[in-house]
Protein backbone atom coordinates (compact mmCIF):
# COMPACT_ATOMS: atom_id res chain seq x y z
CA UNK A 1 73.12 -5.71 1.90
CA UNK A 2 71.12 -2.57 1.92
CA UNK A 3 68.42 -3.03 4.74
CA UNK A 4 64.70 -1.20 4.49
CA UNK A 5 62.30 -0.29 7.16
CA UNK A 6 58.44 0.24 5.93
CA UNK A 7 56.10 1.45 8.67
CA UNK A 8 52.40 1.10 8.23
CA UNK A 9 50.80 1.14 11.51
CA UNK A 10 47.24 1.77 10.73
CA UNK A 11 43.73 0.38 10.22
CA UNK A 12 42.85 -1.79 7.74
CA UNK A 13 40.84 0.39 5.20
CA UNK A 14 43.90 2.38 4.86
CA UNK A 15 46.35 -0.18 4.71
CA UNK A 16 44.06 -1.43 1.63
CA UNK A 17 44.28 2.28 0.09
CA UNK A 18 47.90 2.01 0.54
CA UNK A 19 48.42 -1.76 -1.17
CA UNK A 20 49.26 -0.14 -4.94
CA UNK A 21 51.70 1.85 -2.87
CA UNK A 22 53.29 -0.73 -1.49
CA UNK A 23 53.21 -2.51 -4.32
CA UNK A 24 55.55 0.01 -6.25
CA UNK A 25 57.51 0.95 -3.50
CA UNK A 26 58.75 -2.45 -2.02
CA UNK A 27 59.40 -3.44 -5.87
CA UNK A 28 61.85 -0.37 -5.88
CA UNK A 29 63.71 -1.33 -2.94
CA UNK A 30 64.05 -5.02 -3.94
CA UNK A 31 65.42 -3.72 -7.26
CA UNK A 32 67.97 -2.00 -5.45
CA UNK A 33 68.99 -5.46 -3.88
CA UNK A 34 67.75 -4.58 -0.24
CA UNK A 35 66.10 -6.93 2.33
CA UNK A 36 62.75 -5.59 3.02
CA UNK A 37 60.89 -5.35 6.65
CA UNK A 38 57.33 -4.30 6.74
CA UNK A 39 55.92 -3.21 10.23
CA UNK A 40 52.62 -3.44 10.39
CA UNK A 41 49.38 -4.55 12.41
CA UNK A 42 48.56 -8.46 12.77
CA UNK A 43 45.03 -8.29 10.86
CA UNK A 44 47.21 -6.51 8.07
CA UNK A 45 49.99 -8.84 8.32
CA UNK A 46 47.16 -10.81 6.66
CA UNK A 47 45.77 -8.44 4.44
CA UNK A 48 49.09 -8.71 3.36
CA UNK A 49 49.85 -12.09 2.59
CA UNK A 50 46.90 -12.34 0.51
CA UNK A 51 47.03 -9.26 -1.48
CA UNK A 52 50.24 -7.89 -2.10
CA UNK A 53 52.44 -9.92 -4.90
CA UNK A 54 55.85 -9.47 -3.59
CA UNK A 55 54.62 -10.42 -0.17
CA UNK A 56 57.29 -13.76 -0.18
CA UNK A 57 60.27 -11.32 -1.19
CA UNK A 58 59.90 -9.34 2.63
CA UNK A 59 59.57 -10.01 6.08
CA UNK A 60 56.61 -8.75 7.43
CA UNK A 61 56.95 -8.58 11.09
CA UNK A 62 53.39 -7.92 13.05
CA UNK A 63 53.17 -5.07 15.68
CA UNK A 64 50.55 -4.99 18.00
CA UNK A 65 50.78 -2.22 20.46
CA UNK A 66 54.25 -2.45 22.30
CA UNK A 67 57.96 -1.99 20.94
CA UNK A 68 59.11 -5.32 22.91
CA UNK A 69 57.36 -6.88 19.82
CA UNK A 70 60.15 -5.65 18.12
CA UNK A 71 63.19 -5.77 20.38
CA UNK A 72 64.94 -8.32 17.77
CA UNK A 73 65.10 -5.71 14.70
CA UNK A 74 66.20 -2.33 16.89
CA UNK A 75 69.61 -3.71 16.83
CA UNK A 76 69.68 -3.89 13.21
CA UNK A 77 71.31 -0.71 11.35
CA UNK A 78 68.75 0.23 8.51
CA UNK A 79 69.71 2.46 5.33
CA UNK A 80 66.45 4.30 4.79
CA UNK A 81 63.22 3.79 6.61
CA UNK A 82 59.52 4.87 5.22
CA UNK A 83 56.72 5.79 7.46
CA UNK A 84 53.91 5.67 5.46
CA UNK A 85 51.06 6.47 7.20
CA UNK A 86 49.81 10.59 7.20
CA UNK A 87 48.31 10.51 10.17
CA UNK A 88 51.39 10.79 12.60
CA UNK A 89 50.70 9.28 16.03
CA UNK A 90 52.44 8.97 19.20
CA UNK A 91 52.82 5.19 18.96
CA UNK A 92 53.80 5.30 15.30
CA UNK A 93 56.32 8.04 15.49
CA UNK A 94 57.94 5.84 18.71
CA UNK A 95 58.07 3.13 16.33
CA UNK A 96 59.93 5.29 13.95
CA UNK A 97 62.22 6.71 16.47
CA UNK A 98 63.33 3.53 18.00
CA UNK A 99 64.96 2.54 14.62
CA UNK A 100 68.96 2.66 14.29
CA UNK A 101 68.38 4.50 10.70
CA UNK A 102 70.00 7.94 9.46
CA UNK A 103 67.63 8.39 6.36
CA UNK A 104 63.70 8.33 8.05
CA UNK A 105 60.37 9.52 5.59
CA UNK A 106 57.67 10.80 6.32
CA UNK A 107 54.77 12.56 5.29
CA UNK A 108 54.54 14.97 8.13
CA UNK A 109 56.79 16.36 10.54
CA UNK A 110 57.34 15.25 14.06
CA UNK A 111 60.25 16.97 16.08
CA UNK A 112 63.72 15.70 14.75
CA UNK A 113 62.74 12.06 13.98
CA UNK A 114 62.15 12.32 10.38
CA UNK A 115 65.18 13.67 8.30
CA UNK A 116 63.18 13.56 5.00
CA UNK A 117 59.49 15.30 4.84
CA UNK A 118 57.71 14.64 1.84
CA UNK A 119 54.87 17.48 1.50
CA UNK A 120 51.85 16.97 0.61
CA UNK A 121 49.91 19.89 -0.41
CA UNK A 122 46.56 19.46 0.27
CA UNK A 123 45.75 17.89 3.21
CA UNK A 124 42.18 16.80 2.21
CA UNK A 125 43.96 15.28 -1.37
CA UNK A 126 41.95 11.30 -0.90
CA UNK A 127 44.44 9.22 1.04
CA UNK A 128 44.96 6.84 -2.44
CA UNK A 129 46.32 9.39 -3.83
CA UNK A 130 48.49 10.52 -0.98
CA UNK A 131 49.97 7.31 -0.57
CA UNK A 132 50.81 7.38 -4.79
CA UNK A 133 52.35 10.75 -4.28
CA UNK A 134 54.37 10.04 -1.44
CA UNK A 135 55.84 6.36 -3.35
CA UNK A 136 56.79 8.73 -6.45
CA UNK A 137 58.62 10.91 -4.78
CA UNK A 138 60.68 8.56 -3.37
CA UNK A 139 61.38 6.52 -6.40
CA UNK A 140 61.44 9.40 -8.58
CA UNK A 141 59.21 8.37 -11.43
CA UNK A 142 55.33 7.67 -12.12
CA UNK A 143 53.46 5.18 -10.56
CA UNK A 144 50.99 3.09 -13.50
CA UNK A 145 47.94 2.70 -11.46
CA UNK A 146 46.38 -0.80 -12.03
CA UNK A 147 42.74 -1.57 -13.46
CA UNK A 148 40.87 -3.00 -10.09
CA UNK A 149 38.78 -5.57 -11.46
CA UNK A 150 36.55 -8.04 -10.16
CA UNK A 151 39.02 -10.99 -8.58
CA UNK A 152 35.59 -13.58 -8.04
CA UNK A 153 32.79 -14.68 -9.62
CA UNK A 154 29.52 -12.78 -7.60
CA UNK A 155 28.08 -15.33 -5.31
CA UNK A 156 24.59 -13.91 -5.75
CA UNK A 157 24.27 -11.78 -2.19
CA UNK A 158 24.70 -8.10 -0.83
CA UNK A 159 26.73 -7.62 1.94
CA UNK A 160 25.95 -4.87 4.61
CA UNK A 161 28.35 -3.81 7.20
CA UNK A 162 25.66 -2.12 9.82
CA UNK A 163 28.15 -0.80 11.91
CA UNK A 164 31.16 1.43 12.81
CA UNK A 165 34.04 1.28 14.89
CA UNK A 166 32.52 4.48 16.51
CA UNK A 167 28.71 4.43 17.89
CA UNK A 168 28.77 7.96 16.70
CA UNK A 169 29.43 7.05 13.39
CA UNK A 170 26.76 3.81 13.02
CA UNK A 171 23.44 4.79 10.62
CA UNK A 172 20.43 4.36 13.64
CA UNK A 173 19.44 0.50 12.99
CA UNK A 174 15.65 1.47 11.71
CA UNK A 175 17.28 3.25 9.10
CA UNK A 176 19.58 -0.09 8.17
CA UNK A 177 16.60 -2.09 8.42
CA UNK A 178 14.91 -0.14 6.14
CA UNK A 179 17.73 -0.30 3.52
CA UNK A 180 18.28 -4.12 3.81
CA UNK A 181 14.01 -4.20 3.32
CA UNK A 182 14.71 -2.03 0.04
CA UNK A 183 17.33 -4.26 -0.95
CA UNK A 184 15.44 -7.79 -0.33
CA UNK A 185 12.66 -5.93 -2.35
CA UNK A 186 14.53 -4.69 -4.87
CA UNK A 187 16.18 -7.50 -5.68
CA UNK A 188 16.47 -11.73 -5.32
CA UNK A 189 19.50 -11.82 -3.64
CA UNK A 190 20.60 -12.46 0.08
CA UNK A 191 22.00 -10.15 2.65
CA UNK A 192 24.80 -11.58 4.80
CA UNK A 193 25.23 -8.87 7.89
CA UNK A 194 28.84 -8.53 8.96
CA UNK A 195 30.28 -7.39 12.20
CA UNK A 196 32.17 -7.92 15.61
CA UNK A 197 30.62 -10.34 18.19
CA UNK A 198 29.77 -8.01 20.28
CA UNK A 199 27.24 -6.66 17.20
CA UNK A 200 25.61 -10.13 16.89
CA UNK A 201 22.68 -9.84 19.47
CA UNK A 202 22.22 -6.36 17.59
CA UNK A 203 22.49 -7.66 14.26
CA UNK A 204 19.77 -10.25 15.93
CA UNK A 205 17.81 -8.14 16.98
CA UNK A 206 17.45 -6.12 13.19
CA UNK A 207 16.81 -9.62 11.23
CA UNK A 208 13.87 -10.26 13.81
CA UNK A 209 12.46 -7.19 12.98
CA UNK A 210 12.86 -7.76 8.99
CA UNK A 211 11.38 -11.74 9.30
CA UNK A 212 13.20 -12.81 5.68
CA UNK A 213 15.41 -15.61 5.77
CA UNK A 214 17.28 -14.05 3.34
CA UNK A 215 19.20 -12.18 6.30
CA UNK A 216 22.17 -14.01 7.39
CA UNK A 217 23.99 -12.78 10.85
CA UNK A 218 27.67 -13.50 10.02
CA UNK A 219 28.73 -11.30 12.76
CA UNK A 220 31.75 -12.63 15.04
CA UNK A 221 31.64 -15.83 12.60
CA UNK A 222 34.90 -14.61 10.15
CA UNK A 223 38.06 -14.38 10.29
CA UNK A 224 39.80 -11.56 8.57
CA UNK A 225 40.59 -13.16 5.09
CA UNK A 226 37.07 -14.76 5.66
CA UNK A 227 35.87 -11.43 5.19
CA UNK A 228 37.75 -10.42 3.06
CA UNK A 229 36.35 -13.79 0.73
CA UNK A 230 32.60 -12.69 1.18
CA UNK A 231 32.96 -8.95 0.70
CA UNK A 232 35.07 -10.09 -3.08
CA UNK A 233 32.41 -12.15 -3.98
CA UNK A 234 29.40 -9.76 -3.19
CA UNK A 235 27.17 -8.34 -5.92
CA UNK A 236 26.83 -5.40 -3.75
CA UNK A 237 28.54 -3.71 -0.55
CA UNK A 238 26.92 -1.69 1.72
CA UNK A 239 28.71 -0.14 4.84
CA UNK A 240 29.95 3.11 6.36
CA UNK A 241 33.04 5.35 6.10
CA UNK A 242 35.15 1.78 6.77
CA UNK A 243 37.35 -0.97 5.65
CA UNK A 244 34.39 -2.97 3.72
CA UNK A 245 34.10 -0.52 1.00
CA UNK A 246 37.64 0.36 0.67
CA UNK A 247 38.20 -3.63 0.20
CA UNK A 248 35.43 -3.65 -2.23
CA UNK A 249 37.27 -0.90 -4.22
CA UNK A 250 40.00 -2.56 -4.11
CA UNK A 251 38.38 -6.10 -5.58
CA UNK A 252 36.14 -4.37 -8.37
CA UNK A 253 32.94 -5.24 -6.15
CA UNK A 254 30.29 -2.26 -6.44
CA UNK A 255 29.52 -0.45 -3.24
CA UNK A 256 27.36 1.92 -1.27
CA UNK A 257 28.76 4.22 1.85
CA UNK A 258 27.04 5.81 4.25
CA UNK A 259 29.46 8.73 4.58
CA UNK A 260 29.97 11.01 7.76
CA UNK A 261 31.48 14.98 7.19
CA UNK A 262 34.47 14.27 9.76
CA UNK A 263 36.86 12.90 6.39
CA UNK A 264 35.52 13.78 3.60
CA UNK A 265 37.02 13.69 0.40
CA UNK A 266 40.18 11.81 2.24
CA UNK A 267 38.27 8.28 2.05
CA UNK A 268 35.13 8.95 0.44
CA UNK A 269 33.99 10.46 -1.92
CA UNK A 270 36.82 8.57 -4.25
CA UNK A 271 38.68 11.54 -6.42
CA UNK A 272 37.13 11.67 -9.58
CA UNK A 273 40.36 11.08 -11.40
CA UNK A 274 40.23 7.14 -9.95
CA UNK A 275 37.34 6.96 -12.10
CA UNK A 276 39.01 4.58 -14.79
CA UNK A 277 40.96 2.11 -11.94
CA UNK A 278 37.97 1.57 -9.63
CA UNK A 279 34.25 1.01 -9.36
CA UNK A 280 33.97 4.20 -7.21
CA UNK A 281 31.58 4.30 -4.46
CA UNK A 282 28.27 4.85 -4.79
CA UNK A 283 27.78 7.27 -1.49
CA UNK A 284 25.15 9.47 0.37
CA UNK A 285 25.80 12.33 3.07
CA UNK A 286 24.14 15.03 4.91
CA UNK A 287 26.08 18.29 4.31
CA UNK A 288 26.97 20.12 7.15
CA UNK A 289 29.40 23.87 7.14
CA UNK A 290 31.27 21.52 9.64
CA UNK A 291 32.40 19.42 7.13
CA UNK A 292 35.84 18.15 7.29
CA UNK A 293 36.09 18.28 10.71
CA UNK A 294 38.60 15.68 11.33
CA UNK A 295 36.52 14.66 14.90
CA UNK A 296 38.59 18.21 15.95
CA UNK A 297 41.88 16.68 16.01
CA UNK A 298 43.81 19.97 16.04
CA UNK A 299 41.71 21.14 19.26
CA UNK A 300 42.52 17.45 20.53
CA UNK A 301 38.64 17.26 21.44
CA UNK A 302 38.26 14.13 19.20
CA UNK A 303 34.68 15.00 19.13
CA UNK A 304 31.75 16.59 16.84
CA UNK A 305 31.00 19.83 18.47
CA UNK A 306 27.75 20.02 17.04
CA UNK A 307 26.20 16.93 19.47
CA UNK A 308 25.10 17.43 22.68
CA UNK A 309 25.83 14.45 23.95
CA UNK A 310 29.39 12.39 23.26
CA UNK A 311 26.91 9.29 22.97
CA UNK A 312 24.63 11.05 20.23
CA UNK A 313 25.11 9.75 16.55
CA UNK A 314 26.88 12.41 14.92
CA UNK A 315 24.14 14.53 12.78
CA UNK A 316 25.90 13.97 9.63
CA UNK A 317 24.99 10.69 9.87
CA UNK A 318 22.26 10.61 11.67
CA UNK A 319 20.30 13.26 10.07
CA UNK A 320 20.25 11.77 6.28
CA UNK A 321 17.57 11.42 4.99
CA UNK A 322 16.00 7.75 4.38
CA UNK A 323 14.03 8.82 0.86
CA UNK A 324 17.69 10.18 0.15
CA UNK A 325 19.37 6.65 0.88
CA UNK A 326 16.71 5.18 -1.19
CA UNK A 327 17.14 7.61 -4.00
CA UNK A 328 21.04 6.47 -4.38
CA UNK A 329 20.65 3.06 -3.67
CA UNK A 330 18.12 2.49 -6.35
CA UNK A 331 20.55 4.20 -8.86
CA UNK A 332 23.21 1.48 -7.60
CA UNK A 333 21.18 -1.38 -7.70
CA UNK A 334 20.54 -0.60 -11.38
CA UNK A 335 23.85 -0.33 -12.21
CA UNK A 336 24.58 -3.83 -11.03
């Protein structure tokens, strides 16, 4: 039986943008009579499970952080293996190169472990649309996009992701106190606050300042498909650059990003051309000239060169303006 290797070793807002994807390209390989073997991270071995229809016809085998996870399947002689992420890294090309497989894809090169590149042109093309271009290529027709629709009923509340997985990244918390305030004004319904534990006392410390029992501090209090449940059944989603909107995309739920310079156009903005398959993203940003950054990554300084300080909010975040936020959240309240 022909055996298939599909690596996706990345976070979760980009293992959402990469579900239609997967979708189309695990279909192909099961149509070709293969037994399938998704690699992926344990939070989306999850994702998964609950999104992805041919999720019972694979095995999806959870890596962590260490190829001993996968001692078991390195012994196994594959036919073709896809790495699907764009971003190459270290661990993920290890991954990749452990494999007992002739025939490895990829979207970029990384010395002699990848026998296939599949080019993609533009660099800064959004990362849906990467991940569509890469699938077609390999099964060599047209990928029919589905219509993202609303999966649940709304259950009459906004949801606001304060916070990023970088500091640097994170709106100032006045500034997200003053958008939930606009929100409870502008409209009757809740705000449930999501986040890690270690956000809680911070997330605390915002609803204090706000006195509306209309807050709700669900920080630390969800698991993954728990989150996944309150951000489909939100009227509204508010959040950064992160997984929360992409998820909302993804489940027809309206949303509003806080966008940072470092990707843009690769996550947010949504292409224009997704127009008629999503509920695009309602976003605001502070233009910079040092747009599209990429945190430096060629330089390896991971860093915005424009701060002072590593510990300062970077300025395209932390310099938009509050009117500005108000301005473009009013516009996608309405629209609700």
């Amino acid at each position: 039986m022909r055996k298939c290797a599909i690596l996706r070793l990345d976070a979760i807002g980009d293992f959402v943008l990469w579900l239609d994807a997967a979708e189309a390209l695990i279909s192909y390989e099961l149509n070709k009579e293969a037994e399938v073997f998704l690699f992926c991270k344990p939070v989306n071995a999850l994702i998964a499970e609950k999104y992805l229809t041919v999720y019972k016809s694979i095995t999806v085998v959870p890596i962590s952080s260490s190829l001993r996870e996968i001692d078991s399947y390195l012994n196994i002689k594959f036919d073709v293996l896809y790495q699907c992420s764009f971003n190459n890294t270290q661990f993920i090309d290890s991954i990749a190169k452990a494999f007992n497989c002739d025939n490895k894809f990829s979207m970029r090169k990384s010395g002699n472990i990848y026998s296939e590149i599949v080019i993609c042109e533009n660099e800064w093309q959004h990362e849906y649309l990467k991940n569509i271009r890469f699938t077609e290529y390999i099964i060599g027709e047209s990928i029919e996009i589905p219509i993202h629709n609303r999966k649940k009923d709304k259950g009459g509340y906004i949801t606001f992701s304060p916070f990023a997985s970088m500091y640097q990244r994170s709106l100032d918390p006045v500034k997200c106190e003053q958008l939930i305030e606009y929100c409870l004004e502008n409209t009757e319904l809740k705000c449930y606050l999501l986040g890690e534990q270690v956000e809680k006392v911070k997330i605390d410390e915002m609803i204090n300042h706000i006195k509306s029992n209309r807050c709700i501090n669900m920080a630390g209090k969800t698991t993954v498909l728990e989150y996944t449940d309150i951000i489909e059944s939100s009227s509204l989603v508010i959040g950064n650059d992160s997984s929360c909107i992409h998820i909302a995309a993804y489940c027809g739920v309206p949303s509003f990003c806080i966008c940072g310079g470092q990707h843009w156009g690769k996550f947010i903005p949504y292409d224009e051309s997704l127009n008629d398959y999503f509920i695009l993203p309602y976003y605001v940003d502070h233009y910079m000239g040092c747009f599209k950054c990429d945190f430096n990554r060629k330089k390896k300084s991971f860093r915005c060169l424009t701060s002072k300080f590593r510990r300062k909010r970077f300025p395209c975040i932390d310099d938009i303006d509050v009117g500005e936020l108000f301005f473009e959240l009013e516009k996608c309240i309405q629209s609700l």
